[in-house]
C-alpha atoms as a PDB file:
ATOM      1  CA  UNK A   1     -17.393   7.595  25.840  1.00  0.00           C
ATOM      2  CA  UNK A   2     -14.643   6.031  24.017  1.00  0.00           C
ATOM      3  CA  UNK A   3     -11.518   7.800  23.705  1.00  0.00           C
ATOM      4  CA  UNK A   4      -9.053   6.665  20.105  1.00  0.00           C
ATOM      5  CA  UNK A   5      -6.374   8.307  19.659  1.00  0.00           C
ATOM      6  CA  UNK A   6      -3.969   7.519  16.616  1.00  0.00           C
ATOM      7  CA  UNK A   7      -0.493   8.665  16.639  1.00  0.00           C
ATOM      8  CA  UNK A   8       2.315   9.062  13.601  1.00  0.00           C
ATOM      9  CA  UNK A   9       5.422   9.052  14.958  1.00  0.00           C
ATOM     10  CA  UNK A  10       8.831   9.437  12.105  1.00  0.00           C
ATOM     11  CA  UNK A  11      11.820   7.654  13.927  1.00  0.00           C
ATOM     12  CA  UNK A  12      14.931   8.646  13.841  1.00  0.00           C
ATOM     13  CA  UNK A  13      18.679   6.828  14.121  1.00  0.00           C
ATOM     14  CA  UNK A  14      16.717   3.390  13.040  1.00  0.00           C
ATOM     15  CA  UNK A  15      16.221   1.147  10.712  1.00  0.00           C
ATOM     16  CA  UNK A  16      12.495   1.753  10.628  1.00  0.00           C
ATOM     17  CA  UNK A  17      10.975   4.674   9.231  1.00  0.00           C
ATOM     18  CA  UNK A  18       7.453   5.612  10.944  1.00  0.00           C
ATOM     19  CA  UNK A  19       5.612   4.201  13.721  1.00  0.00           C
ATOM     20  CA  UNK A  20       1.450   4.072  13.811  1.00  0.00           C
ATOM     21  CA  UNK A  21      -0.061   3.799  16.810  1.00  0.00           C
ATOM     22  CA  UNK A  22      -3.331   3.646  18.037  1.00  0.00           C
ATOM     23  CA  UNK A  23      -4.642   4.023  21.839  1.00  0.00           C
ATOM     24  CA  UNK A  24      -8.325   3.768  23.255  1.00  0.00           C
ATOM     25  CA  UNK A  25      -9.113   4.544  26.517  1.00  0.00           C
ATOM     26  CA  UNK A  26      -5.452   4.283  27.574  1.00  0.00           C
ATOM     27  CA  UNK A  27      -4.611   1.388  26.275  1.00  0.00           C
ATOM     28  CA  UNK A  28      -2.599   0.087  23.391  1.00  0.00           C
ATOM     29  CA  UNK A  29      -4.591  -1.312  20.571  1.00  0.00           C
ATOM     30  CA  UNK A  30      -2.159  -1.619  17.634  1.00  0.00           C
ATOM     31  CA  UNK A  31       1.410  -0.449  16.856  1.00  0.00           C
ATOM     32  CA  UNK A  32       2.545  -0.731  13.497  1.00  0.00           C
ATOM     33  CA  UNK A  33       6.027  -0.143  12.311  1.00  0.00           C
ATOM     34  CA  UNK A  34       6.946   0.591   8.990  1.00  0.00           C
ATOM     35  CA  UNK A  35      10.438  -0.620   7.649  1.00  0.00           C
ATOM     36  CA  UNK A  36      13.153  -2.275  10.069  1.00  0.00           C
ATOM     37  CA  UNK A  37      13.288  -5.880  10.553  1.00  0.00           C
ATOM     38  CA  UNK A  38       9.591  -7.202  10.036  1.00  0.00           C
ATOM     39  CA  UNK A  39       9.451 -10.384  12.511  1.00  0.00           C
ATOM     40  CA  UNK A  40      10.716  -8.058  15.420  1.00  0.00           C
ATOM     41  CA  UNK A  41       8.827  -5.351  15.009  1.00  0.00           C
ATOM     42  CA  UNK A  42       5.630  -7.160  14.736  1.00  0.00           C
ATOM     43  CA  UNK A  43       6.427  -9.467  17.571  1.00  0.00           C
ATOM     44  CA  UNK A  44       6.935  -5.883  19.335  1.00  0.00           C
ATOM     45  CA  UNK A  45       3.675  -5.034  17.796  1.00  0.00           C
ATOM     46  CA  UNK A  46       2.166  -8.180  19.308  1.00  0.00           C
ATOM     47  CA  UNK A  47       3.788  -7.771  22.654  1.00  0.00           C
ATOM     48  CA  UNK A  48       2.402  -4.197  23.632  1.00  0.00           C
ATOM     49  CA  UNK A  49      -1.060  -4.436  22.443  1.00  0.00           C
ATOM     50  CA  UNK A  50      -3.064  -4.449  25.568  1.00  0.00           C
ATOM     51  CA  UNK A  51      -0.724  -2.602  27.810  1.00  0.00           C
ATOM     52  CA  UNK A  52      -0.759   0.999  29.172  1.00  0.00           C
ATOM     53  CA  UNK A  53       1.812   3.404  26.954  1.00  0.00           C
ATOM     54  CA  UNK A  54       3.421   4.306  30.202  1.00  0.00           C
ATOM     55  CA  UNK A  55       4.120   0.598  31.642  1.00  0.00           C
ATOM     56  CA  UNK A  56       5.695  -0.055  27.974  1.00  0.00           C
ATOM     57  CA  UNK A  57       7.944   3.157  27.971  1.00  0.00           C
ATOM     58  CA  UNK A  58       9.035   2.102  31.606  1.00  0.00           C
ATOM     59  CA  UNK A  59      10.343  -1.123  30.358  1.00  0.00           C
ATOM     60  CA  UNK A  60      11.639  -0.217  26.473  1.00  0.00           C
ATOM     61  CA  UNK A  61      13.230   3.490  26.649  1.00  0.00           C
ATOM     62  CA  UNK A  62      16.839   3.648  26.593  1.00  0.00           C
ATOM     63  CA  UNK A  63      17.419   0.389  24.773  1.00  0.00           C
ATOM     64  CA  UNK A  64      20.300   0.430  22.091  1.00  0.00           C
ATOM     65  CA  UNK A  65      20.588  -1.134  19.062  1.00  0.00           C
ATOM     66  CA  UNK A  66      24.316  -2.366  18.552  1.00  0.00           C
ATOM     67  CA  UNK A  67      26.531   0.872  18.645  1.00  0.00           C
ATOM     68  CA  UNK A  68      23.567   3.297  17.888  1.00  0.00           C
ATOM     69  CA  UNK A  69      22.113   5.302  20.456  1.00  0.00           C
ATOM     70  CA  UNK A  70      18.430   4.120  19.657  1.00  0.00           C
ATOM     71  CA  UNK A  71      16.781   1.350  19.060  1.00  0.00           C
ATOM     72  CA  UNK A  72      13.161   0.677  16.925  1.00  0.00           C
ATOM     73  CA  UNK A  73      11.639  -0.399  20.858  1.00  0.00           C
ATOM     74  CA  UNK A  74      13.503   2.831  22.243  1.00  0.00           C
ATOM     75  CA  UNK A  75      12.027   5.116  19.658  1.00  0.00           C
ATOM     76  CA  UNK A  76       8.031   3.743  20.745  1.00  0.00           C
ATOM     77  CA  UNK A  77       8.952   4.963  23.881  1.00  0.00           C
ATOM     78  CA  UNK A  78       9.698   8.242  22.574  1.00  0.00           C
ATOM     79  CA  UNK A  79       6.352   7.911  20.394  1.00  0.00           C
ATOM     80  CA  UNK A  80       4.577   7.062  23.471  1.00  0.00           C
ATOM     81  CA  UNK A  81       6.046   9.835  25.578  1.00  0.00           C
ATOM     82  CA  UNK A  82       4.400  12.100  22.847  1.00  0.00           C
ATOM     83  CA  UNK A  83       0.653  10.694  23.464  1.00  0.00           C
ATOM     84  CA  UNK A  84       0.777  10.662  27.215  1.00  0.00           C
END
């Protein structure tokens, strides 16, 4: 059986707004950020599809965004952290 799971997650501290995400069977199938800087974020998009939640919050939590204390990549991990 196939497991989906679809996640809205409302950032906060960042230039984006909301983050969709959508997992099957443990793994990554689309992330979808709305607002923030569009290239990035879909490059960021591009990057993670395909990978476990936890192996992408290992290597994106706790990354800043000039003097804030968050970042658009640090605030999927905190969206991931919520699904797993």
């Amino acid at each position: 059986k196939i497991v989906i799971m679809k996640h809205s997650y409302k950032t906060c501290g960042t230039c984006s707004r909301q983050i969709e995400i959508e997992v099957e069977d443990g793994v990554i199938k689309s992330v979808e950020f709305m607002g923030g800087c569009h290239g990035n974020l879909q490059g960021i998009g591009a990057l993670v599809k395909g990978l476990k939640p936890e192996d992408v919050i290992s290597r994106v939590e706790g990354i800043k965004c000039g003097n804030k204390p968050t970042s658009c990549p640090d605030q999927l991990a905190q969206a991931l952290k919520e699904i797993v």
